[in-house]
C-alpha atoms as a PDB file:
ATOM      1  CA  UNK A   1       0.333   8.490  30.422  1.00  0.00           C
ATOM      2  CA  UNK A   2       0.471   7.767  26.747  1.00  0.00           C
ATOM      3  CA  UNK A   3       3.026   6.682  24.139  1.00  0.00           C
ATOM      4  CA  UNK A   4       2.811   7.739  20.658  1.00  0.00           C
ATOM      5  CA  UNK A   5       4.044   7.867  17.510  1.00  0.00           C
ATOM      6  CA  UNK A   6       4.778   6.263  13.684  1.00  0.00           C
ATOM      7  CA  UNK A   7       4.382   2.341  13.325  1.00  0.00           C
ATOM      8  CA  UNK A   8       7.921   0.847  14.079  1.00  0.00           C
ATOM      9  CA  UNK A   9       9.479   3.295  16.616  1.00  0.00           C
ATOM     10  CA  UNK A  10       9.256   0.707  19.350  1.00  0.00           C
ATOM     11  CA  UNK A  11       6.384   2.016  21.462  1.00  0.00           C
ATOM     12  CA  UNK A  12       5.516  -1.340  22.697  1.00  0.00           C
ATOM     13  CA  UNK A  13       8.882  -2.013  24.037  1.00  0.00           C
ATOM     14  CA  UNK A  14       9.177   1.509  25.762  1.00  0.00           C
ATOM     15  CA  UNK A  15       5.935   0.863  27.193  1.00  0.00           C
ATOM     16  CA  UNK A  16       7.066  -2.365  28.856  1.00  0.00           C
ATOM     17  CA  UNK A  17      10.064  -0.535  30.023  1.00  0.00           C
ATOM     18  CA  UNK A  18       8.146   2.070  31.483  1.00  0.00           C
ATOM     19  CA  UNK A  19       6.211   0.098  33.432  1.00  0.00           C
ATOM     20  CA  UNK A  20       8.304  -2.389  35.016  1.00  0.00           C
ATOM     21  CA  UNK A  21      10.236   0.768  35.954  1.00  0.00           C
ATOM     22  CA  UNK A  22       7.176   2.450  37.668  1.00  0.00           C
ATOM     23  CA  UNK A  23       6.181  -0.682  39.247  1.00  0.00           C
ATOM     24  CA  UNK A  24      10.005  -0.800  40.530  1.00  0.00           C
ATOM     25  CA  UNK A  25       9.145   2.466  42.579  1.00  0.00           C
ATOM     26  CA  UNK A  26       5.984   1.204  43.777  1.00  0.00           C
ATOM     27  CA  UNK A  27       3.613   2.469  41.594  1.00  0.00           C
ATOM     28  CA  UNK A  28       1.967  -0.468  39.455  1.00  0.00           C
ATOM     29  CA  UNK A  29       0.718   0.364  35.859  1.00  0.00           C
ATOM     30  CA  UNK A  30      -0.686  -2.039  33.169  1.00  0.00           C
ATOM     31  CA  UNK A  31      -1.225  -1.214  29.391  1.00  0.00           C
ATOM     32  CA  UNK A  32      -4.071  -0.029  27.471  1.00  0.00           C
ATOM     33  CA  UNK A  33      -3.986  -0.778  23.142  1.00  0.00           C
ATOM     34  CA  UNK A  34      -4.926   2.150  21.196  1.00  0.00           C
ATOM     35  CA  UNK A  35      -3.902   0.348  17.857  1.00  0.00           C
ATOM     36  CA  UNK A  36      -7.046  -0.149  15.811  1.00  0.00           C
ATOM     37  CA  UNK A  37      -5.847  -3.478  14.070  1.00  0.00           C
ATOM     38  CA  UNK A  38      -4.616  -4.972  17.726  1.00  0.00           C
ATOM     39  CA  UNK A  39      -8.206  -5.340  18.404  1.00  0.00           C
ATOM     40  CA  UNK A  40      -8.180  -7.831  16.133  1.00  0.00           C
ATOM     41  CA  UNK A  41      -8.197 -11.864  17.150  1.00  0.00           C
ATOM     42  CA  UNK A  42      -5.742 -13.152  15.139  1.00  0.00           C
ATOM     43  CA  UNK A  43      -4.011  -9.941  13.565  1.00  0.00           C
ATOM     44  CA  UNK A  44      -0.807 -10.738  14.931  1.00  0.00           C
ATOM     45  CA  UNK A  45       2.355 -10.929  12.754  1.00  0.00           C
ATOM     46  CA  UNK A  46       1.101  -7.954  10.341  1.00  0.00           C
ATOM     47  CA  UNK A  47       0.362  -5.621  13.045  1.00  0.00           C
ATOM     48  CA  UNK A  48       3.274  -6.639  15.341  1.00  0.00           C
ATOM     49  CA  UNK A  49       1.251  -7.591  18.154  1.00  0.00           C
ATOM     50  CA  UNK A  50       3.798  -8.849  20.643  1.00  0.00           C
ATOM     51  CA  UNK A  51       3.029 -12.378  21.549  1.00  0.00           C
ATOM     52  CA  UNK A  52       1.750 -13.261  25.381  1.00  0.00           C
ATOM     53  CA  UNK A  53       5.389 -14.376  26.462  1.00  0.00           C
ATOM     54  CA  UNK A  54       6.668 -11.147  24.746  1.00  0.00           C
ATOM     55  CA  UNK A  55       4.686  -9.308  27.681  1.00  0.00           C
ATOM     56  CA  UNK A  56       6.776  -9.733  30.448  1.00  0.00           C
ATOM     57  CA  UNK A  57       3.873 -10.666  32.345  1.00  0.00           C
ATOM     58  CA  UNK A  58       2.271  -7.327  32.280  1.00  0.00           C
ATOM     59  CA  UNK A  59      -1.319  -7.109  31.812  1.00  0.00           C
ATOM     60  CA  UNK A  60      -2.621  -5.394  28.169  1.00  0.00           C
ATOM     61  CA  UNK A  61      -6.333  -4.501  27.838  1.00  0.00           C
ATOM     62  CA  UNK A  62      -8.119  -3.775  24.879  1.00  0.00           C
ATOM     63  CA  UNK A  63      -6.428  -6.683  22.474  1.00  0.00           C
ATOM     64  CA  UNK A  64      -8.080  -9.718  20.681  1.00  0.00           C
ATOM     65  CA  UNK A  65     -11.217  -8.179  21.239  1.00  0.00           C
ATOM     66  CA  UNK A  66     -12.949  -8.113  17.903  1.00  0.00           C
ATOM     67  CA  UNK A  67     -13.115 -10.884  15.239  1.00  0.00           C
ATOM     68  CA  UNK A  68     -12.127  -9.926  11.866  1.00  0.00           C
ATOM     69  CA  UNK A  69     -16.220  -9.914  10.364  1.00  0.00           C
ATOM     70  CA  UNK A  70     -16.486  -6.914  12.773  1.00  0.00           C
ATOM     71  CA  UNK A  71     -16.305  -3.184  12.150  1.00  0.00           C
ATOM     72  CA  UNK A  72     -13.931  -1.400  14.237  1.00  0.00           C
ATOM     73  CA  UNK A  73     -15.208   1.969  15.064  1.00  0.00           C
ATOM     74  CA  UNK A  74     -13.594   4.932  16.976  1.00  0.00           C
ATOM     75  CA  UNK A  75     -16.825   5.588  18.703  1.00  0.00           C
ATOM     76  CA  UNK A  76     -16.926   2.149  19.939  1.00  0.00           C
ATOM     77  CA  UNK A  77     -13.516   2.021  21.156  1.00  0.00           C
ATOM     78  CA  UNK A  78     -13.662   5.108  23.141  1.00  0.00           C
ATOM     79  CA  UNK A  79     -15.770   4.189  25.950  1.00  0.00           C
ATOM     80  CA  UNK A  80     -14.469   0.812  26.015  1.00  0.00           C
ATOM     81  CA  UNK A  81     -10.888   2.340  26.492  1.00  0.00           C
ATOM     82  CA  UNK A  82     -12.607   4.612  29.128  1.00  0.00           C
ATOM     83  CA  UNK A  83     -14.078   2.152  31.184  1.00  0.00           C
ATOM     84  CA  UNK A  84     -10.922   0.156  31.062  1.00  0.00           C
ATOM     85  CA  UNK A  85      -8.709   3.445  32.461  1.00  0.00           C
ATOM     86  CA  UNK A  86     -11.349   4.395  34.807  1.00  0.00           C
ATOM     87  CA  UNK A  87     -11.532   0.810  36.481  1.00  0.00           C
ATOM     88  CA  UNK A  88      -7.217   0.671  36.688  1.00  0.00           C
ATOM     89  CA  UNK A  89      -7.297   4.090  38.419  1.00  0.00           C
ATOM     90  CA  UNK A  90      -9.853   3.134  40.571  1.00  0.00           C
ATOM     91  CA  UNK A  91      -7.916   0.617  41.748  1.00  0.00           C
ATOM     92  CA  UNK A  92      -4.513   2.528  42.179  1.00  0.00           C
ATOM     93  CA  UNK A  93      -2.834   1.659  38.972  1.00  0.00           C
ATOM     94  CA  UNK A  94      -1.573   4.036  36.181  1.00  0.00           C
ATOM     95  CA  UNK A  95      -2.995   3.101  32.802  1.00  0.00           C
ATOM     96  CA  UNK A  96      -0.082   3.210  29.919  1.00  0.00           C
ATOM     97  CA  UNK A  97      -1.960   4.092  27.000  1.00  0.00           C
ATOM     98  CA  UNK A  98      -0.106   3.188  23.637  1.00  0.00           C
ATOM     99  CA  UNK A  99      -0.172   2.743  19.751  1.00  0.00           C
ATOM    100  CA  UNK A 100      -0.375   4.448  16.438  1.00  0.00           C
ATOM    101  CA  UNK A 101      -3.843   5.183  15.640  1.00  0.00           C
ATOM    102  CA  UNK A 102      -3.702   8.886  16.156  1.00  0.00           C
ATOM    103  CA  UNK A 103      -7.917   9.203  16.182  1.00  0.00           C
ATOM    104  CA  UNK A 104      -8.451   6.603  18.462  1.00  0.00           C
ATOM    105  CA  UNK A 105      -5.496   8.141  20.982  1.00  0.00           C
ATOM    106  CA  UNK A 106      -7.589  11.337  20.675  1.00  0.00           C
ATOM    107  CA  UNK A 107     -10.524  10.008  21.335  1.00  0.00           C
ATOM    108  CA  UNK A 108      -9.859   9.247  24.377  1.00  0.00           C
ATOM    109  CA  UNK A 109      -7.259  12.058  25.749  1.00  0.00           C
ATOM    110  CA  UNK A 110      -9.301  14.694  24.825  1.00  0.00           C
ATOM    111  CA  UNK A 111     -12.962  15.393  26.187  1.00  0.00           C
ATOM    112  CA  UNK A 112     -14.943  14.643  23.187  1.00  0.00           C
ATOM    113  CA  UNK A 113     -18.094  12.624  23.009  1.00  0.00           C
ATOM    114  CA  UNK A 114     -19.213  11.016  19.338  1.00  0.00           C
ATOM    115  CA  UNK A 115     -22.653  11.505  18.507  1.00  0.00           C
ATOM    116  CA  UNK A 116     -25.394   8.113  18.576  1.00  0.00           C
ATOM    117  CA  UNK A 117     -25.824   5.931  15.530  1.00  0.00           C
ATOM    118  CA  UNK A 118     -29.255   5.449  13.879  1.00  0.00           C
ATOM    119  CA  UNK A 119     -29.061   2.083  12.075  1.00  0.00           C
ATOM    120  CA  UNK A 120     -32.116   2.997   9.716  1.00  0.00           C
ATOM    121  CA  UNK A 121     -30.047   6.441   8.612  1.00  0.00           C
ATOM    122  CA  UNK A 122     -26.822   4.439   8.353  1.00  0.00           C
ATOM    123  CA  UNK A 123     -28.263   1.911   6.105  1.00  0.00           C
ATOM    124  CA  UNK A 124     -29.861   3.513   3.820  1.00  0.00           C
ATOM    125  CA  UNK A 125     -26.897   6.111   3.062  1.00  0.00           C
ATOM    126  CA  UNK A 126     -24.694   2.535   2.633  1.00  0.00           C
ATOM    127  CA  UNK A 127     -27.771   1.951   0.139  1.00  0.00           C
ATOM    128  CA  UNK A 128     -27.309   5.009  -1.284  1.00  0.00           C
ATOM    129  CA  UNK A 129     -23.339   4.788  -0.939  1.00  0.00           C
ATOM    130  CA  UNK A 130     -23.572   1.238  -3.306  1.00  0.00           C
ATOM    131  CA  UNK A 131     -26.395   2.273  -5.513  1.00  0.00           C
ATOM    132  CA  UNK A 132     -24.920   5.712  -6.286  1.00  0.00           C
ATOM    133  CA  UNK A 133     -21.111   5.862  -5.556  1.00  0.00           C
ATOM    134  CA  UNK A 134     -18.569   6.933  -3.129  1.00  0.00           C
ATOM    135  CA  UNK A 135     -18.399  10.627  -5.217  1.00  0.00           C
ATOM    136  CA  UNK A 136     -22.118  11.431  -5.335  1.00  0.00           C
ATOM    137  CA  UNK A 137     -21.973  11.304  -0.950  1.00  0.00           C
ATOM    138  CA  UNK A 138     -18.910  13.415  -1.001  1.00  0.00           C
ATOM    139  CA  UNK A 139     -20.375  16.085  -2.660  1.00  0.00           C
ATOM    140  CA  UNK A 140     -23.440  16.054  -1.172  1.00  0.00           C
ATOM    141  CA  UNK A 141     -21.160  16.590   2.148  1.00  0.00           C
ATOM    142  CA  UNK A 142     -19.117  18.910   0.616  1.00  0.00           C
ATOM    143  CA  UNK A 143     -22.375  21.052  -0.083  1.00  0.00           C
ATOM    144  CA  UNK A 144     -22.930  20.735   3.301  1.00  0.00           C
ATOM    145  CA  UNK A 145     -19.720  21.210   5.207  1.00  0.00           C
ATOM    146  CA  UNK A 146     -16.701  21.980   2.869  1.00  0.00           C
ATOM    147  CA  UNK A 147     -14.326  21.912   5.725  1.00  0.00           C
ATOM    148  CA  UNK A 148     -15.448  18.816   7.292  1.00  0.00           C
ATOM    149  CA  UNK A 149     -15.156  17.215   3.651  1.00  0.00           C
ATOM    150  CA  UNK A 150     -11.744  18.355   3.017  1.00  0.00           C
ATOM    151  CA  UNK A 151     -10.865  16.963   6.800  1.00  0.00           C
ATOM    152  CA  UNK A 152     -12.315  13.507   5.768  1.00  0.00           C
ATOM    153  CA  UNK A 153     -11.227  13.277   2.089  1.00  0.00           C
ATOM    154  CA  UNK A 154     -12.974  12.213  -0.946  1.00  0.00           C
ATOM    155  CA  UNK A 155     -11.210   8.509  -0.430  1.00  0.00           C
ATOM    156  CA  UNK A 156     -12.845   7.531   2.479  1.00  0.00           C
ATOM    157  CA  UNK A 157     -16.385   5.741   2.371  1.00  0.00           C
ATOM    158  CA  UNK A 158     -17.066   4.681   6.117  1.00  0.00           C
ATOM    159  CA  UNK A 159     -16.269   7.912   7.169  1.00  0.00           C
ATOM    160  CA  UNK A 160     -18.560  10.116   4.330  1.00  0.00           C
ATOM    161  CA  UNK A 161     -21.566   7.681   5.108  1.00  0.00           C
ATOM    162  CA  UNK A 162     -20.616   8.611   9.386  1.00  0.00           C
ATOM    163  CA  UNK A 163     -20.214  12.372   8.236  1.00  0.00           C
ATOM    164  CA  UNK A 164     -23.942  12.294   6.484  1.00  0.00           C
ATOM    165  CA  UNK A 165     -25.684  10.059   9.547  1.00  0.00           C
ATOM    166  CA  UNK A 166     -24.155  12.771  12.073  1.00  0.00           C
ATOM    167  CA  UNK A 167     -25.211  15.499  10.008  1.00  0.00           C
ATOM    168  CA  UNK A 168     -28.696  13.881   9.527  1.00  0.00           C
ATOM    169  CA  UNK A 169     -29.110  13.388  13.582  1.00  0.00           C
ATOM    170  CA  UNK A 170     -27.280  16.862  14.639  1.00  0.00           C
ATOM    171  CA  UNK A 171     -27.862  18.861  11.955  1.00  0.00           C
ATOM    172  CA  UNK A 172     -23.996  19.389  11.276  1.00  0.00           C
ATOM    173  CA  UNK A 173     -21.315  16.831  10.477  1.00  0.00           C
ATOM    174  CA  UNK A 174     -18.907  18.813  12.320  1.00  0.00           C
ATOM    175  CA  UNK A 175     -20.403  17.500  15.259  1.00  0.00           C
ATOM    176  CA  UNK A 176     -18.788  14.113  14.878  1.00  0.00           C
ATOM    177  CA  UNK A 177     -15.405  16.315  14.795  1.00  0.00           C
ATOM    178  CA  UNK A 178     -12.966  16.537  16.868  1.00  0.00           C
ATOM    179  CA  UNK A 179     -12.571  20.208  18.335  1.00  0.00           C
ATOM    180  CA  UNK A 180      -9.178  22.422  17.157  1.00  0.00           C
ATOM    181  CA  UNK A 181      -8.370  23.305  20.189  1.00  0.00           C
ATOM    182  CA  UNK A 182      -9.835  20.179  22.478  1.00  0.00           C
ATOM    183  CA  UNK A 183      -9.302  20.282  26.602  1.00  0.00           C
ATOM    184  CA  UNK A 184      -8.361  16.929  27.985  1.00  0.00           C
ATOM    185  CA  UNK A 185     -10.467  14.245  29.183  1.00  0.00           C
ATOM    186  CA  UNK A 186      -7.709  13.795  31.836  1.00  0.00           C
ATOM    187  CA  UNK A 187      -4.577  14.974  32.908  1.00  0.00           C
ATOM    188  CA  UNK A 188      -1.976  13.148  30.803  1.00  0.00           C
ATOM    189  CA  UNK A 189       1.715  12.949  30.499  1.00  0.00           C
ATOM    190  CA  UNK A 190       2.535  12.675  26.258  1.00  0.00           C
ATOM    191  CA  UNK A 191       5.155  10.798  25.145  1.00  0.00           C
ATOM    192  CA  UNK A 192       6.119  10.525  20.875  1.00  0.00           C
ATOM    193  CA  UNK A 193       8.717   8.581  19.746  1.00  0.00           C
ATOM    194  CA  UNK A 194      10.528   9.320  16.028  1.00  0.00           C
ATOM    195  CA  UNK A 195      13.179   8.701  14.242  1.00  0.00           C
ATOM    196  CA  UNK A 196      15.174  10.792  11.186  1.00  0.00           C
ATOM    197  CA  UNK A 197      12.713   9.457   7.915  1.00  0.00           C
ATOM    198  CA  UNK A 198      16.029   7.723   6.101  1.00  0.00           C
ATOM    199  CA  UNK A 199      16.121   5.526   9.300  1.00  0.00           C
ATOM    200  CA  UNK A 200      12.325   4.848   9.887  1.00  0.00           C
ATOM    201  CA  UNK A 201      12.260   3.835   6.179  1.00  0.00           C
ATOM    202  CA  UNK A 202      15.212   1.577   6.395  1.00  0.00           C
ATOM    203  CA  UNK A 203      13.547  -0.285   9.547  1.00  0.00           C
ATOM    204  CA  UNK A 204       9.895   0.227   8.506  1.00  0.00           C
ATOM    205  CA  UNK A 205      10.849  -1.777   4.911  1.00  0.00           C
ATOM    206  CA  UNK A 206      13.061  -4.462   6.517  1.00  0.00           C
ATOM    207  CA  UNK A 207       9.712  -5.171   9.314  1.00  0.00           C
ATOM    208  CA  UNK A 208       7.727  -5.673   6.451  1.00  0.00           C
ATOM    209  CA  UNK A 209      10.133  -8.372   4.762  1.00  0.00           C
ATOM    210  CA  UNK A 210      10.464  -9.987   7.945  1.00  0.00           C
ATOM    211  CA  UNK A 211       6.303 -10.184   8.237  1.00  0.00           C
ATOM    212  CA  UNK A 212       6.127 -11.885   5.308  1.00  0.00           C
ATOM    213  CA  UNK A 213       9.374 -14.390   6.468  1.00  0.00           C
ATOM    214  CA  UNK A 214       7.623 -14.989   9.761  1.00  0.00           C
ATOM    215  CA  UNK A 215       4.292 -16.491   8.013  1.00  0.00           C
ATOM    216  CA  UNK A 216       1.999 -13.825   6.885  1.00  0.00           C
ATOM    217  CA  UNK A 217       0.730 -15.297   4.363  1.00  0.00           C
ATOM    218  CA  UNK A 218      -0.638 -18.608   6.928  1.00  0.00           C
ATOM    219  CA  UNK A 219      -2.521 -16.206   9.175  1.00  0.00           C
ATOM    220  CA  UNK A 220      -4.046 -13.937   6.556  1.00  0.00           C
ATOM    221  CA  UNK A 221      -4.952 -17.682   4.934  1.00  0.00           C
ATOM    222  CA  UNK A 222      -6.529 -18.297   8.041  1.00  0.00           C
ATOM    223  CA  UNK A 223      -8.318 -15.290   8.701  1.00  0.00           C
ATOM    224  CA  UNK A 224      -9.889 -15.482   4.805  1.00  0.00           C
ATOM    225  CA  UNK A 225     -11.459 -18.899   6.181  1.00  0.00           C
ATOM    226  CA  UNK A 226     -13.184 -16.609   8.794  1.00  0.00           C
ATOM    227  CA  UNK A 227     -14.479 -14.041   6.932  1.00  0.00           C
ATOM    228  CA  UNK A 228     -11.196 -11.526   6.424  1.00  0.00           C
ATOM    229  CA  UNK A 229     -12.170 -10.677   2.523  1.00  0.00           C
ATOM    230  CA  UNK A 230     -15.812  -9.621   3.951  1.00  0.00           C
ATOM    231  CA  UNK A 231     -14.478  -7.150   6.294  1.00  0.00           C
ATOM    232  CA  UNK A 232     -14.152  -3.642   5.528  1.00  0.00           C
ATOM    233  CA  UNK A 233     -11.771  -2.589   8.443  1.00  0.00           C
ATOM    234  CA  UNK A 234      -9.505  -5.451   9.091  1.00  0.00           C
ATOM    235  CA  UNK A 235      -9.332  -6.612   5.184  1.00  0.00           C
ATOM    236  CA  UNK A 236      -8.374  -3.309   4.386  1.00  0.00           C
ATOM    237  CA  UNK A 237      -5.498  -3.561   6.934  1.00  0.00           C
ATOM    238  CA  UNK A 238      -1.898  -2.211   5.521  1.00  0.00           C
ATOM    239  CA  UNK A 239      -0.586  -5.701   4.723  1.00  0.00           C
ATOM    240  CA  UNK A 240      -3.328  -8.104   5.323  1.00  0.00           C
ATOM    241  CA  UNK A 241      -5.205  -7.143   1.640  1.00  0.00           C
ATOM    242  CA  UNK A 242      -1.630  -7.049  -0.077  1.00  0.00           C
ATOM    243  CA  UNK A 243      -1.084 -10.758   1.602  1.00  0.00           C
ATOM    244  CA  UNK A 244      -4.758 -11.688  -0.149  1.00  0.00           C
ATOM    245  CA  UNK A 245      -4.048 -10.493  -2.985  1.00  0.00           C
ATOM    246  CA  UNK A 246      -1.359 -12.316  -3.597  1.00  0.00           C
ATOM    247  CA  UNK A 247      -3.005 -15.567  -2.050  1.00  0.00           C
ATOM    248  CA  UNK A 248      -5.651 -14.931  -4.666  1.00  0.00           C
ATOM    249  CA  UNK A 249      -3.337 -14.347  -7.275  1.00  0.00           C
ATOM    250  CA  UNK A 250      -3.641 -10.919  -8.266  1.00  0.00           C
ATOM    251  CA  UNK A 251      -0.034 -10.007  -7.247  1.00  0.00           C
ATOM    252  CA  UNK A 252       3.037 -11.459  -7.225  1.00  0.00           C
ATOM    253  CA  UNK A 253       4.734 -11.646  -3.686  1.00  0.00           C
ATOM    254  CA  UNK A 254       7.258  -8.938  -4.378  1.00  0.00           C
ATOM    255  CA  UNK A 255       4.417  -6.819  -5.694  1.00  0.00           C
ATOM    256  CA  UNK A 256       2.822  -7.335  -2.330  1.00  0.00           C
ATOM    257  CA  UNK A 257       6.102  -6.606  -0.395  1.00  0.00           C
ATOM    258  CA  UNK A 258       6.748  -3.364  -1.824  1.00  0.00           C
ATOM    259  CA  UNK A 259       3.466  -2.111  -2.104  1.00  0.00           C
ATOM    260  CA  UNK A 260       2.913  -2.887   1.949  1.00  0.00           C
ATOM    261  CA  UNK A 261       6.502  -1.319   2.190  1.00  0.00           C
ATOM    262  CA  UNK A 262       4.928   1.899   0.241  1.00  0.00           C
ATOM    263  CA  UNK A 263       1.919   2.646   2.165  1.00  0.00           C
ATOM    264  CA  UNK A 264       3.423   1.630   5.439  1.00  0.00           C
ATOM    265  CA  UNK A 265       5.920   4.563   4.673  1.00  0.00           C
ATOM    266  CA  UNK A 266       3.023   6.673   3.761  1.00  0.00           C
ATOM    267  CA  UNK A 267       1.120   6.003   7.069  1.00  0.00           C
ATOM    268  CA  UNK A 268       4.199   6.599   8.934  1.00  0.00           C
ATOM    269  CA  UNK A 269       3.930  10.124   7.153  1.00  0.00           C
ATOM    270  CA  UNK A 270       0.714  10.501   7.994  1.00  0.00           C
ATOM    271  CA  UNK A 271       0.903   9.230  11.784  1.00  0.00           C
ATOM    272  CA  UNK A 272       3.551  12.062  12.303  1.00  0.00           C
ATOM    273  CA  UNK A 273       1.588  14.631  10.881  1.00  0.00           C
ATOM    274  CA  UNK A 274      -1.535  14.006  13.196  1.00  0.00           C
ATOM    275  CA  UNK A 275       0.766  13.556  16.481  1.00  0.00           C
ATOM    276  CA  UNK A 276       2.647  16.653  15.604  1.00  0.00           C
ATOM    277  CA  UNK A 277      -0.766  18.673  16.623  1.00  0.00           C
ATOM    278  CA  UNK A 278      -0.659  17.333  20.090  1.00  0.00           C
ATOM    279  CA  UNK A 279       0.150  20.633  21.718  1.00  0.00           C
ATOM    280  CA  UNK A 280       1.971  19.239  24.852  1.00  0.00           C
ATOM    281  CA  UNK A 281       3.829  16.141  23.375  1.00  0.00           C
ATOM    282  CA  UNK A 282       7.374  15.444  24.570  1.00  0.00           C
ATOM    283  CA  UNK A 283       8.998  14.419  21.590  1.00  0.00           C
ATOM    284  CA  UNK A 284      11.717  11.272  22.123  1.00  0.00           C
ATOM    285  CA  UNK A 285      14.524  10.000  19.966  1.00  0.00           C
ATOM    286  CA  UNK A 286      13.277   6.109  19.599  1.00  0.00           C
ATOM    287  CA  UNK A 287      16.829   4.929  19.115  1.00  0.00           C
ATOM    288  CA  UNK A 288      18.615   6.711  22.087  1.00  0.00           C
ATOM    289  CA  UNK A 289      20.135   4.365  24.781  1.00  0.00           C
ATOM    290  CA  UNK A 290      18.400   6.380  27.400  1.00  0.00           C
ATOM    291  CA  UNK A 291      15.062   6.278  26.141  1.00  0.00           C
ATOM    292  CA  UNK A 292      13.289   5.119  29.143  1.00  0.00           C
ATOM    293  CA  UNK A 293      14.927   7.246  31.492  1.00  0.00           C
ATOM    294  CA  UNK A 294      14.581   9.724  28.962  1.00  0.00           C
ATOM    295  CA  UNK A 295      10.832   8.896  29.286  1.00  0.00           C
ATOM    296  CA  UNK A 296      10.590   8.799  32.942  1.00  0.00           C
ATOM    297  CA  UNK A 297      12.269  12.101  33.615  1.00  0.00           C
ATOM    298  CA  UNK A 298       9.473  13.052  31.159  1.00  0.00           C
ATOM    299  CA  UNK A 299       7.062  11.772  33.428  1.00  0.00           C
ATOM    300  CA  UNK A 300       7.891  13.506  36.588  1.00  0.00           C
ATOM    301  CA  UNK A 301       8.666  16.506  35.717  1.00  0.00           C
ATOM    302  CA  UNK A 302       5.592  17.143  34.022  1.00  0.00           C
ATOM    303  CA  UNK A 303       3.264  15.250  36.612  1.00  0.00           C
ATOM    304  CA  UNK A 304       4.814  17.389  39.140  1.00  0.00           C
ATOM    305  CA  UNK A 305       3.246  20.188  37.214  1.00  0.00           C
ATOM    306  CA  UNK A 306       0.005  18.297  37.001  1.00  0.00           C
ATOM    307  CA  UNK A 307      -0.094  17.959  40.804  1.00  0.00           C
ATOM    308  CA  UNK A 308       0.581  21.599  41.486  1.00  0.00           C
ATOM    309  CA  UNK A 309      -1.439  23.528  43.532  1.00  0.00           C
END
């Protein structure tokens, strides 16, 4: 099963819920991260990465795995997520997959492979991406795939220079796409959580104040000594560059509050737009009373369809 949806809807907390109530009736489950900045060691506070005695003793995979000098990468993460749900179901327990990061959930619900890497392709189109520009490999993939282009966006570098090596080893970039119209990798149960946008902005802007009260500026301090400014995934991260900014004084701390408050609203946007194409989500109001009930009636009824002969 999977839970889904914006940043700050409270998927973690429904997914403890929903496992202490499955393993209640017998059936144990543990969680699986599909948040790309929980993979992080040391990302805690700014991606609201629930501490180890926040856990209620329930086993999470897939977190503190990366330091922050490394790339995180879709096409890594997928088979390590796979090998992680194939192992608990193997055993007799029901992976909870859960987070935000609407590519990496797809990855791994849906049966899609990502094409090999070359590292001799992919470094000289970074050459090619620092010598000549972000623009000058967006229009060369634009010539070569205007809808795969407009998919990607002119904005974003890593995934232009992953567009070009695909196209380079497949022949199309479209290969590294996922399908319109994907089948599953496994039968699933989908579970989204939202909330009316006045509220979600309202608690979205108040769990970005309270980031910065809990000490976000100390861990992103922390994570520069390692390397954080180097990175370009986890220095990039929706409140981790506004904290160094500010640390290196090129922002004041209210300009750093309000501009993580502004593009955490826009990612929420964005989040809901990419979920909303999940054809068989069960969409869940995140601030009902009954939400994990809610959930679990969710859950049987539609794995009682799953099971049908």
């Amino acid at each position: 099963m999977v839970v889904v949806g914006p940043t700050g809807t409270g998927k973690s907390e429904l997914s403890l819920d929903l496992v202490e109530r499955l393993a209640d009736a017998g059936r144990p489950a543990e969680i699986v991260n599909a948040d790309a900045m929980q993979l992080y060691r040391g990302m805690d506070i700014g991606t609201a990465k629930l501490a180890v005695d926040e856990r209620r003793g329930i086993p999470h995979h897939l977190l503190d795995v990366l330091d922050v000098t490394e790339d995180a990468t879709v096409a890594g993460y997928q088979p390590r997520a796979r090998h992680v749900i194939d192992a608990l179901c193997g055993d007799g327990i029901t992976p909870v997959l859960v987070g935000g990061s609407g590519l990496y959930v797809s990855s791994v619900i849906f049966a899609f492979q990502f094409p090999g890497t070359d590292p001799l392709v992919r470094a000289r189109l970074e050459g090619e991406l620092e010598a000549d520009g972000r623009g000058s490999l967006y229009r060369r993939l634009h010539e070569l795939d205007p809808a795969v282009a407009a998919r990607i966006g002119p904005h974003n570098a890593r995934r232009i220079v992953r567009a070009l090596e695909i196209a380079e080893l497949t022949g199309t970039p479209a290969a590294g796409m996922l399908p319109d119209e994907p089948e599953y990798w496994r039968p699933v149960t989908l579970i989204g959580l939202q909330l009316p946008r006045e509220e979600l902005t309202e608690r979205l802007d108040g769990r970005v104040q309270r980031m910065w009260d809990a000490g976000l500026l100390a861990e992103v301090r922390g994570l520069m000594e390692q390397g954080l400014k180097r990175s370009t995934t986890a220095g990039r991260a929706i409140g981790y560059a506004q904290a160094a900014a500010q640390l290196s004084g090129e922002c004041s701390e209210s300009e750093a509050i309000s501009d993580t408050q502004r593009l955490t609203r826009r990612y929420a946007r964005r989040q809901m737009s990419w979920f909303r194409r999940y054809r068989d989500l069960h969409w869940l109001d995140a601030a009902s009373a009954s939400l994990p009930d809610d959930a679990l009636e969710i859950i049987a009824r539609n794995e009682g369809q799953l099971h049908r002969p």
